[in-house]
C-alpha atoms as a PDB file:
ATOM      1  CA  UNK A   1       5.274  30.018 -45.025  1.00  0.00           C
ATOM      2  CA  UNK A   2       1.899  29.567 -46.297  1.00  0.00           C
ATOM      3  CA  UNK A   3      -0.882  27.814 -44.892  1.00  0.00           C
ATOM      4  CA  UNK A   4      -4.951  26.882 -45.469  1.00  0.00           C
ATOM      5  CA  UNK A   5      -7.096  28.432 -44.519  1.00  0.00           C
ATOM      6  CA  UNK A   6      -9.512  25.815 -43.341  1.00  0.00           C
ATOM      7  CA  UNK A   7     -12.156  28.449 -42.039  1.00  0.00           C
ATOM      8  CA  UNK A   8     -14.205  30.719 -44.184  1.00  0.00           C
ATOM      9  CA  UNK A   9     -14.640  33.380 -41.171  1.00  0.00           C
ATOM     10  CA  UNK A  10     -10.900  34.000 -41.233  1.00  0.00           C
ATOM     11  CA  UNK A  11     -11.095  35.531 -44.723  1.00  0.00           C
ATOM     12  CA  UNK A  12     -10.284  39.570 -44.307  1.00  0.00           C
ATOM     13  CA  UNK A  13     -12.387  41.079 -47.328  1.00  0.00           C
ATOM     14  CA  UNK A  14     -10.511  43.226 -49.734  1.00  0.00           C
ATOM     15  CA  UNK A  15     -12.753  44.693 -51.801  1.00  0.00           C
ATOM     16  CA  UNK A  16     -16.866  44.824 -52.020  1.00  0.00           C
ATOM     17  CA  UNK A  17     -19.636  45.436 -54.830  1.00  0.00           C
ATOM     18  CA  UNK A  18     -20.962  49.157 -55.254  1.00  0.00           C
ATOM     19  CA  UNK A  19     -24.058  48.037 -53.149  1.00  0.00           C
ATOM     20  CA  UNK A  20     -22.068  46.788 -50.265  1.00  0.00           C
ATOM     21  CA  UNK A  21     -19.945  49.727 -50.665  1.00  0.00           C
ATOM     22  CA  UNK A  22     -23.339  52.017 -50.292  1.00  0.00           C
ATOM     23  CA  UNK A  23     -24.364  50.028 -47.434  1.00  0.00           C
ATOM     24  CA  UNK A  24     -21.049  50.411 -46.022  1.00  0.00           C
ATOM     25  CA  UNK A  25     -21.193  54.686 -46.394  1.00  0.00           C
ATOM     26  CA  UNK A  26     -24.426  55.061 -46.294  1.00  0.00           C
ATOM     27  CA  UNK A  27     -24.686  56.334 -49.684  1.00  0.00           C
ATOM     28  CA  UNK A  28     -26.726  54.850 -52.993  1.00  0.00           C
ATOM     29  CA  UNK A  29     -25.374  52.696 -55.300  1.00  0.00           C
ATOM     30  CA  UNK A  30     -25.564  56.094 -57.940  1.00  0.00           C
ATOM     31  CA  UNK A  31     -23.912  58.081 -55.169  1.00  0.00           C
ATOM     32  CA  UNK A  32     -20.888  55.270 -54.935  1.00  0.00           C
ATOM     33  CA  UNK A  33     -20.660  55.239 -58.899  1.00  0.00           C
ATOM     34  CA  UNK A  34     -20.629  58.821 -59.027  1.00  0.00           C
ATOM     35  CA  UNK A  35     -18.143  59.140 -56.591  1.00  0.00           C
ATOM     36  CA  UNK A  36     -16.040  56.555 -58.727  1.00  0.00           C
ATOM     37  CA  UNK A  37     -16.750  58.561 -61.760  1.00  0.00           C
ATOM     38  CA  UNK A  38     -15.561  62.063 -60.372  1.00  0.00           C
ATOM     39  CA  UNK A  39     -12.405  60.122 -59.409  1.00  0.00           C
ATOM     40  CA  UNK A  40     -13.133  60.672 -55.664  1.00  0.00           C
ATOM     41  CA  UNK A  41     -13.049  57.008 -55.098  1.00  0.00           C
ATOM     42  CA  UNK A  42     -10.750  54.159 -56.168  1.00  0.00           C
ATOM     43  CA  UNK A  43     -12.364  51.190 -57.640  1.00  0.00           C
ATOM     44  CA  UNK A  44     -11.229  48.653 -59.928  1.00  0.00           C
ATOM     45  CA  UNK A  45     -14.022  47.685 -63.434  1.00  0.00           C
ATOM     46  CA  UNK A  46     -13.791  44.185 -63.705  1.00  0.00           C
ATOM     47  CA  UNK A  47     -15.581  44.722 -67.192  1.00  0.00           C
ATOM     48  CA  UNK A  48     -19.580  44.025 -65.851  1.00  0.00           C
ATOM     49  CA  UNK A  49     -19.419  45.530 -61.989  1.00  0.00           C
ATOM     50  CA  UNK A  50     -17.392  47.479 -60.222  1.00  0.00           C
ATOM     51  CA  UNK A  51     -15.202  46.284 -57.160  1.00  0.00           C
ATOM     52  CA  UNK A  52     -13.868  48.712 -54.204  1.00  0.00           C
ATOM     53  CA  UNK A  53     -11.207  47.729 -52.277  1.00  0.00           C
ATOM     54  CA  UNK A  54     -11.999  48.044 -48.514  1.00  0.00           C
ATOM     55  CA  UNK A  55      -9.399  50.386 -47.974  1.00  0.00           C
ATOM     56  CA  UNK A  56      -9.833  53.166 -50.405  1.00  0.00           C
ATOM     57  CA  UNK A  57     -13.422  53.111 -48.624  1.00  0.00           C
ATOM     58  CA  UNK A  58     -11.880  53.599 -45.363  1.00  0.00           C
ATOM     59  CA  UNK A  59      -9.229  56.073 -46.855  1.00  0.00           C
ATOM     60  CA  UNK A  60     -12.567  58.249 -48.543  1.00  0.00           C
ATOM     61  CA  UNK A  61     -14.057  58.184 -45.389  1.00  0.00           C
ATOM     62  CA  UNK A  62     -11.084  59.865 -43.486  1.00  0.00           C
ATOM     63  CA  UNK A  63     -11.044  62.427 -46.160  1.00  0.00           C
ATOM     64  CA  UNK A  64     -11.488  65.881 -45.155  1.00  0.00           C
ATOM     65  CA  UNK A  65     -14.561  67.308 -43.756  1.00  0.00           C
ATOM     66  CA  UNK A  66     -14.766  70.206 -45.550  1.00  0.00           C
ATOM     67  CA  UNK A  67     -18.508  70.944 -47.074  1.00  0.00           C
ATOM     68  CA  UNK A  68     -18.552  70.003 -50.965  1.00  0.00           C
ATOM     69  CA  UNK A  69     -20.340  71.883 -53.316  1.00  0.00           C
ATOM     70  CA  UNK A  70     -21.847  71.333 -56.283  1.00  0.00           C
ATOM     71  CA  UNK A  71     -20.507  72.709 -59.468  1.00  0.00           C
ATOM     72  CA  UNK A  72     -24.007  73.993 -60.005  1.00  0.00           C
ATOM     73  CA  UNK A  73     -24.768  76.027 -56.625  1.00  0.00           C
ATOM     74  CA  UNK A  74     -23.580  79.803 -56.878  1.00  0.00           C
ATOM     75  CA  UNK A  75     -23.062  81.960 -54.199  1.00  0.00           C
ATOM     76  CA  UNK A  76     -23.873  85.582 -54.767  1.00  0.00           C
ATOM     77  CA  UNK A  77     -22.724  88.148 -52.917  1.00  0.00           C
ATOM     78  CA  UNK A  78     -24.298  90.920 -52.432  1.00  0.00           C
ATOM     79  CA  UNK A  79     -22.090  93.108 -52.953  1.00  0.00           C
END
């Protein structure tokens, strides 16, 4: 059964803006589009802004640890 919810502070928050998702990684709001760019993190385009759901943060963040490179940084051996 449904009820009210008579109290704002019982909301869970599903999804944020790319600056609250920056805020939330510690990241810039570039690095957070980026990332939704590359495909590396789900968001949904609501035609002006961006919205992230709350969980694909959490499920980027538990993500391996693994260094990332940059397509653009070569490693030359030397030998």
């Amino acid at each position: 059964m449904n009820r009210l919810i008579q109290n704002p502070d019982e909301i869970e928050v599903a999804a944020v803006t790319v600056a609250v998702a920056a805020t939330m990684m510690s990241l810039s709001s570039w690095q957070v589009r980026k990332l939704i760019a590359d495909g590396k993190l789900r968001a949904r385009n609501t035609g002006k802004a961006y919205i992230i759901p709350v969980t694909a943060i959490t499920e980027f963040l538990a993500g391996s640890d693994a260094p990332m490179r940059h397509l653009d940084s070569h490693h030359l051996d030397s030998h």
